[in-house]
C-alpha atoms as a PDB file:
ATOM      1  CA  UNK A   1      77.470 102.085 116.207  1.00  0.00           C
ATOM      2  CA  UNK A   2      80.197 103.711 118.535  1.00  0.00           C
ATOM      3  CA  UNK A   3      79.739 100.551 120.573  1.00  0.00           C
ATOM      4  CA  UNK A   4      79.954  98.066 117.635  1.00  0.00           C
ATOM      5  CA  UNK A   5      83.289  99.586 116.438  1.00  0.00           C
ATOM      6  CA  UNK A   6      85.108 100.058 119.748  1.00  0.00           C
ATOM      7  CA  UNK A   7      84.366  96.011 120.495  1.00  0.00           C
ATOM      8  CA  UNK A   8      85.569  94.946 117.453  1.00  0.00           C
ATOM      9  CA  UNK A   9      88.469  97.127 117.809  1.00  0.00           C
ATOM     10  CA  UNK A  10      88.823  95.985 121.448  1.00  0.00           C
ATOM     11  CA  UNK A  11      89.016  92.356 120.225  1.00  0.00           C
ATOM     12  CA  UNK A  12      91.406  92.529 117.656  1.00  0.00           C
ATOM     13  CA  UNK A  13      93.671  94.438 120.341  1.00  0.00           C
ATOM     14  CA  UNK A  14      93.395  91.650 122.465  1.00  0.00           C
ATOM     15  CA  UNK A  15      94.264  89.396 120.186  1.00  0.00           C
ATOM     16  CA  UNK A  16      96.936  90.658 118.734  1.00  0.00           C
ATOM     17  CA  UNK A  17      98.463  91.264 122.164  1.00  0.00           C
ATOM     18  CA  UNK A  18      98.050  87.907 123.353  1.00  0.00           C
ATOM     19  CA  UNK A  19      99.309  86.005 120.156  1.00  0.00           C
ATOM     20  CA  UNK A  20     102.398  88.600 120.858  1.00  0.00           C
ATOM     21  CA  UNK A  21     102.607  88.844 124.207  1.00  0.00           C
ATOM     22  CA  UNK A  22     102.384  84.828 124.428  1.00  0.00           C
ATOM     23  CA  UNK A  23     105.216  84.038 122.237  1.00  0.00           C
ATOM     24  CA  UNK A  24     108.407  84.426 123.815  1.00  0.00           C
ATOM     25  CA  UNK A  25     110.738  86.556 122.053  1.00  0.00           C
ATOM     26  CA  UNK A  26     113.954  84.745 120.685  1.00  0.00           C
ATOM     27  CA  UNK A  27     117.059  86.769 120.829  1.00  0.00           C
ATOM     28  CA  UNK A  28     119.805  86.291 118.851  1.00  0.00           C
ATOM     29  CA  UNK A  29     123.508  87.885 118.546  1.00  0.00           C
ATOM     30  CA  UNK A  30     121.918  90.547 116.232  1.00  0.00           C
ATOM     31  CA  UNK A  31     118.587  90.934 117.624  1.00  0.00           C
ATOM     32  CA  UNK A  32     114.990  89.048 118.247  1.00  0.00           C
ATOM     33  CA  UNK A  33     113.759  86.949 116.262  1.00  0.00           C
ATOM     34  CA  UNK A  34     109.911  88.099 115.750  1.00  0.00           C
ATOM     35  CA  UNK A  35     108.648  86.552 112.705  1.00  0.00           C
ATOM     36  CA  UNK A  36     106.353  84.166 114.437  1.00  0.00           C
ATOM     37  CA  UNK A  37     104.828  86.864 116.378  1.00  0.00           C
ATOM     38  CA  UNK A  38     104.343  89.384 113.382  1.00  0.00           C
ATOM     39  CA  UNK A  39     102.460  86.638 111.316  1.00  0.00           C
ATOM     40  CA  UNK A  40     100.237  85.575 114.183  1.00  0.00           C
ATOM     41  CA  UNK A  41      99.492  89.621 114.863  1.00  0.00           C
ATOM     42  CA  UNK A  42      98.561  89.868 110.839  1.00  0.00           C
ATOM     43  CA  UNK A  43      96.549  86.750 110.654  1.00  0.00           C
ATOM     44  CA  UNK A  44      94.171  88.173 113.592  1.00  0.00           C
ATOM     45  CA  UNK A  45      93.972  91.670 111.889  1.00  0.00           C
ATOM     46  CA  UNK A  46      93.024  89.767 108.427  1.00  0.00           C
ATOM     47  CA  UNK A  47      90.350  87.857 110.287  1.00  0.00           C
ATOM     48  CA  UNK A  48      88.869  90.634 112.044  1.00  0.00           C
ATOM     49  CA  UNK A  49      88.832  93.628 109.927  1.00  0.00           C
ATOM     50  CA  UNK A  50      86.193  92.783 107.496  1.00  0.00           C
ATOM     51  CA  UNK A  51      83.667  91.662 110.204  1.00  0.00           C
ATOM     52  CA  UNK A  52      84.360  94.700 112.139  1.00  0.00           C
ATOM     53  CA  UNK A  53      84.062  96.810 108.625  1.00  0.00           C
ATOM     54  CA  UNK A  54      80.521  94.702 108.188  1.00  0.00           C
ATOM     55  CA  UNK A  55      79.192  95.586 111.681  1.00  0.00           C
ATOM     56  CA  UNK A  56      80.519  98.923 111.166  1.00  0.00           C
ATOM     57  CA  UNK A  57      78.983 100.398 107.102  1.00  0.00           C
ATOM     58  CA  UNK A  58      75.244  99.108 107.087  1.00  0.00           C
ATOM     59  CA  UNK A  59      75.115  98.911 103.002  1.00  0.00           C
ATOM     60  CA  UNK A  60      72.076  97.962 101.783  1.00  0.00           C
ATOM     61  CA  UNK A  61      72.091  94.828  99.634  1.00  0.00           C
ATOM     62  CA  UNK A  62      72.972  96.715  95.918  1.00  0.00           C
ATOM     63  CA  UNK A  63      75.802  98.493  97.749  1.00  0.00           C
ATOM     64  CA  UNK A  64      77.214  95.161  99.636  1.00  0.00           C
ATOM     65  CA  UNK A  65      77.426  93.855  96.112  1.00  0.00           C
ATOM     66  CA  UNK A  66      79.196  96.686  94.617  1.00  0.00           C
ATOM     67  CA  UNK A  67      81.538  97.656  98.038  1.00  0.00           C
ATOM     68  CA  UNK A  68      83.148  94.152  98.706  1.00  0.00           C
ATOM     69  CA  UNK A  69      84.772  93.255  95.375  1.00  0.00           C
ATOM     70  CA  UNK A  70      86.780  96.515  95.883  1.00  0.00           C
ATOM     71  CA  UNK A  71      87.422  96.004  99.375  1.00  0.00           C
ATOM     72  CA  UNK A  72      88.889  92.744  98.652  1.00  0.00           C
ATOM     73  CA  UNK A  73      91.116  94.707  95.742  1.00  0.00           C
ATOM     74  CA  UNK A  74      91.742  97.174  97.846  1.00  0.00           C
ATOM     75  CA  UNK A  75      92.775  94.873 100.540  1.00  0.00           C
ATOM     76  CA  UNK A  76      95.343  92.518  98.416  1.00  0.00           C
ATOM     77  CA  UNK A  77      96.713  96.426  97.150  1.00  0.00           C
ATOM     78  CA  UNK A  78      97.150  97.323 100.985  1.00  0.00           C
ATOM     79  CA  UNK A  79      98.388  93.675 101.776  1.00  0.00           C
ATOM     80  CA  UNK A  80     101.668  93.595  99.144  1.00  0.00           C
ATOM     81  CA  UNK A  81     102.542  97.030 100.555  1.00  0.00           C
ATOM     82  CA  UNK A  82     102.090  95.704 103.855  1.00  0.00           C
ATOM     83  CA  UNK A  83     104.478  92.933 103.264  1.00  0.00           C
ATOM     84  CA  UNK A  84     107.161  94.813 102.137  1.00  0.00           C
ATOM     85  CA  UNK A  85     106.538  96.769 105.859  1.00  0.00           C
ATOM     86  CA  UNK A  86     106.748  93.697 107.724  1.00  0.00           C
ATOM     87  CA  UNK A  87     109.726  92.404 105.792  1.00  0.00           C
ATOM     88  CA  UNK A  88     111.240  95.973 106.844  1.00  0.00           C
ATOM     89  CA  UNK A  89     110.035  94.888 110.322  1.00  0.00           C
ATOM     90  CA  UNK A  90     111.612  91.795 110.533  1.00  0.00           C
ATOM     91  CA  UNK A  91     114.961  93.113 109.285  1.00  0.00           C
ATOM     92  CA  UNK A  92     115.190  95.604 111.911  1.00  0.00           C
ATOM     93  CA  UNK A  93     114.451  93.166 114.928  1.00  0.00           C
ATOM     94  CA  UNK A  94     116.676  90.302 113.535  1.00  0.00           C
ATOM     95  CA  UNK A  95     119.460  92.899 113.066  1.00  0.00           C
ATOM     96  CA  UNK A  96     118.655  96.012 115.744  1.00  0.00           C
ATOM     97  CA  UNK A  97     122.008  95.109 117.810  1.00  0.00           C
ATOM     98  CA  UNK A  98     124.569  95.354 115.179  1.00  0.00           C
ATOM     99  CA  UNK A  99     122.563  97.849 112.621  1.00  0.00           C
ATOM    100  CA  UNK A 100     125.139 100.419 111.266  1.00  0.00           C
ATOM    101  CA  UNK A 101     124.417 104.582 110.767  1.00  0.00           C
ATOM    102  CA  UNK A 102     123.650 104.064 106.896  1.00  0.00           C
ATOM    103  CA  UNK A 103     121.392 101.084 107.604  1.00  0.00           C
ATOM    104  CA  UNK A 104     119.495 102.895 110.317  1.00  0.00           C
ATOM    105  CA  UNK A 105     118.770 105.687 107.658  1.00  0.00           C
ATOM    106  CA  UNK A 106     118.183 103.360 104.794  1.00  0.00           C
ATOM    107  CA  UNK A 107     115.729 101.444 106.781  1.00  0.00           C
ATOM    108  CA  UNK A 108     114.058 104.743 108.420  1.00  0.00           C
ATOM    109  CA  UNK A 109     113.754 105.960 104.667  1.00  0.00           C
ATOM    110  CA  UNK A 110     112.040 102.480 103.630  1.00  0.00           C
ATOM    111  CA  UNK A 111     109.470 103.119 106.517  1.00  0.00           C
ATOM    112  CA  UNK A 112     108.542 106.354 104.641  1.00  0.00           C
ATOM    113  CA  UNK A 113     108.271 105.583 101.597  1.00  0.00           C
ATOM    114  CA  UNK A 114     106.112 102.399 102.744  1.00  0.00           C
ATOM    115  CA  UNK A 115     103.531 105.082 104.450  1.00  0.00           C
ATOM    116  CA  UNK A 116     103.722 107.076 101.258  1.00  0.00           C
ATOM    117  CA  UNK A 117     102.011 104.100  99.420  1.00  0.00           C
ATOM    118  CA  UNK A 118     100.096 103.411 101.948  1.00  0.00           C
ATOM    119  CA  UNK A 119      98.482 106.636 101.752  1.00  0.00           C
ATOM    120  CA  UNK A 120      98.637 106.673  98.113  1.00  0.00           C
ATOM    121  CA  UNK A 121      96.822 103.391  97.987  1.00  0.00           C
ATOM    122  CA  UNK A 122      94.182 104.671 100.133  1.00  0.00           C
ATOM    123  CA  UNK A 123      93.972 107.742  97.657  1.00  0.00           C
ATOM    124  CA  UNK A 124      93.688 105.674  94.699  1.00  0.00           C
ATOM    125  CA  UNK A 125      90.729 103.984  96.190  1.00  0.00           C
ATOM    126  CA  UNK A 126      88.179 106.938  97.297  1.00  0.00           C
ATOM    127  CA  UNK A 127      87.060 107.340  93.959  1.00  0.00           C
ATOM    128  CA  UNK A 128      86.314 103.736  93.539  1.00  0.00           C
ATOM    129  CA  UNK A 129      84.761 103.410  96.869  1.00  0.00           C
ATOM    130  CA  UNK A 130      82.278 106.399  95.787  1.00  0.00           C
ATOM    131  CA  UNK A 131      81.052 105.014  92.664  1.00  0.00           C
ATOM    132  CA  UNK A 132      79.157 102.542  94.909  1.00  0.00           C
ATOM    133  CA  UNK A 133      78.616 103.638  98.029  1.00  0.00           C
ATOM    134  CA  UNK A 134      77.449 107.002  99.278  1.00  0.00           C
ATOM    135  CA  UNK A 135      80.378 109.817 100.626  1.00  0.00           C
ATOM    136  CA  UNK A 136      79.439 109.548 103.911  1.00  0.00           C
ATOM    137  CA  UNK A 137      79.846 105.489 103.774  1.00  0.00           C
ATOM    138  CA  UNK A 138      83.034 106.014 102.253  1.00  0.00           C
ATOM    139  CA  UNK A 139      84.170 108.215 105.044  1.00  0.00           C
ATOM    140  CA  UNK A 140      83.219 106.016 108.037  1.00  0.00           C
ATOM    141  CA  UNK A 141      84.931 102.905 106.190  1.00  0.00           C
ATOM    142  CA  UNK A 142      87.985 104.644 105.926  1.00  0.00           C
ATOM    143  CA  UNK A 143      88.015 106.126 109.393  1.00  0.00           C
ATOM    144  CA  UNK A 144      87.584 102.413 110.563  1.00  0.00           C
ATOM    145  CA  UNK A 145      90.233 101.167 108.077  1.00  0.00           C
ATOM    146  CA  UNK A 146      92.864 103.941 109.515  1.00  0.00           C
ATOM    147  CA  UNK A 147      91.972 102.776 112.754  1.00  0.00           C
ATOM    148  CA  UNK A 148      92.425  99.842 112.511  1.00  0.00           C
ATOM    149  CA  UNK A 149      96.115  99.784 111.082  1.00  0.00           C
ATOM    150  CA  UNK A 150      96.894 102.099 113.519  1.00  0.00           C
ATOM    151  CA  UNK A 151      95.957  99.844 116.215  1.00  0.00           C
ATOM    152  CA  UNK A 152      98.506  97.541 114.436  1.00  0.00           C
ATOM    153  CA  UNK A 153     100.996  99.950 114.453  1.00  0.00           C
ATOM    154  CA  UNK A 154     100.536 100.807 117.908  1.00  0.00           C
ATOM    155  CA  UNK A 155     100.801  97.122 118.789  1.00  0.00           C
ATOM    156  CA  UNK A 156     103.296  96.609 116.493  1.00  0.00           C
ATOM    157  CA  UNK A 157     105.738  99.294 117.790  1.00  0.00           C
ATOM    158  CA  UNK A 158     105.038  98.961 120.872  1.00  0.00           C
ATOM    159  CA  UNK A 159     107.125  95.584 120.698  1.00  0.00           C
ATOM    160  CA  UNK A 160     109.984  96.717 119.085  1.00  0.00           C
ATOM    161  CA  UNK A 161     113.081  97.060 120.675  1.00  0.00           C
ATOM    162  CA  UNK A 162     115.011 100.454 120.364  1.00  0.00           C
ATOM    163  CA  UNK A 163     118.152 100.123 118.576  1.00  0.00           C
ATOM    164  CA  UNK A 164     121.079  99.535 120.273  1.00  0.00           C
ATOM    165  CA  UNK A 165     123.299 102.310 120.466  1.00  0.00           C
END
């Protein structure tokens, strides 16, 4: 299983970094213009994750019914918070060269309270992920889910300029 998740996280790595990686960057007065980059980087995590979340929780036929009606809910809930974090994202790079003190706070307080929901989506879901699958189940999805995103992050981050000072 070890083997099956660290491929499919492999993949979507690669991916992501080549649709990023690819694609010049386009700078601008302000910044870099990423928005091409970010959607391409999203689309391949979309694709991916539920395969890799298939390969990854054997559920027996009765769960597999149950489990992905509220993994697509719980993916649309994690997807509009998402937005809102990519629309932070693309703010920052299109502006990082002329962003003032109060922006740089506003925006690093907007990234905070975007992982707060994040998290407290995530929260709101265990309970619905245990009335049809088993604990341990609901543990391993999750572990693969975090992983995931935080291979996004990483990727994600990894790209973004520093602000200029």
């Amino acid at each position: 299983m070890k083997t099956i998740l660290y491929t499919g996280i492999i993949m979507v790595f690669a991916a992501t970094v080549g649709s990023i990686s690819v694609n010049a960057q386009r700078e601008t007065e302000a910044g870099v213009a990423v928005e091409r980059d970010l959607e391409l980087a999203r689309r391949d995590l979309q694709s991916e994750k539920k395969k890799i979340v298939a390969m990854n929780v054997p559920l027996t036929a009765e769960e597999s019914t149950r489990f992905w009606p509220i993994y697509d809910q719980y993916t649309d809930e994690m997807r509009k918070v998402n937005d809102e974090f990519y629309n932070l994202i693309k703010d920052y790079v299109a502006n990082q060269k002329v962003i003032t003190d109060a922006q740089g706070i506003s925006m690093i307080k907007r990234w905070g309270d975007i992982q707060a929901r994040q998290i407290a989506v995530r929260q709101r879901f265990i309970p619905q992920f245990e009335k049809v699958i088993p604990g341990k189940k609901v543990a391993v999805f999750f572990q693969i889910d975090r992983r995931l995103y935080a291979l996004m992050d990483l990727q994600i981050s990894s790209q973004l300029p520093l602000i200029s000072q």
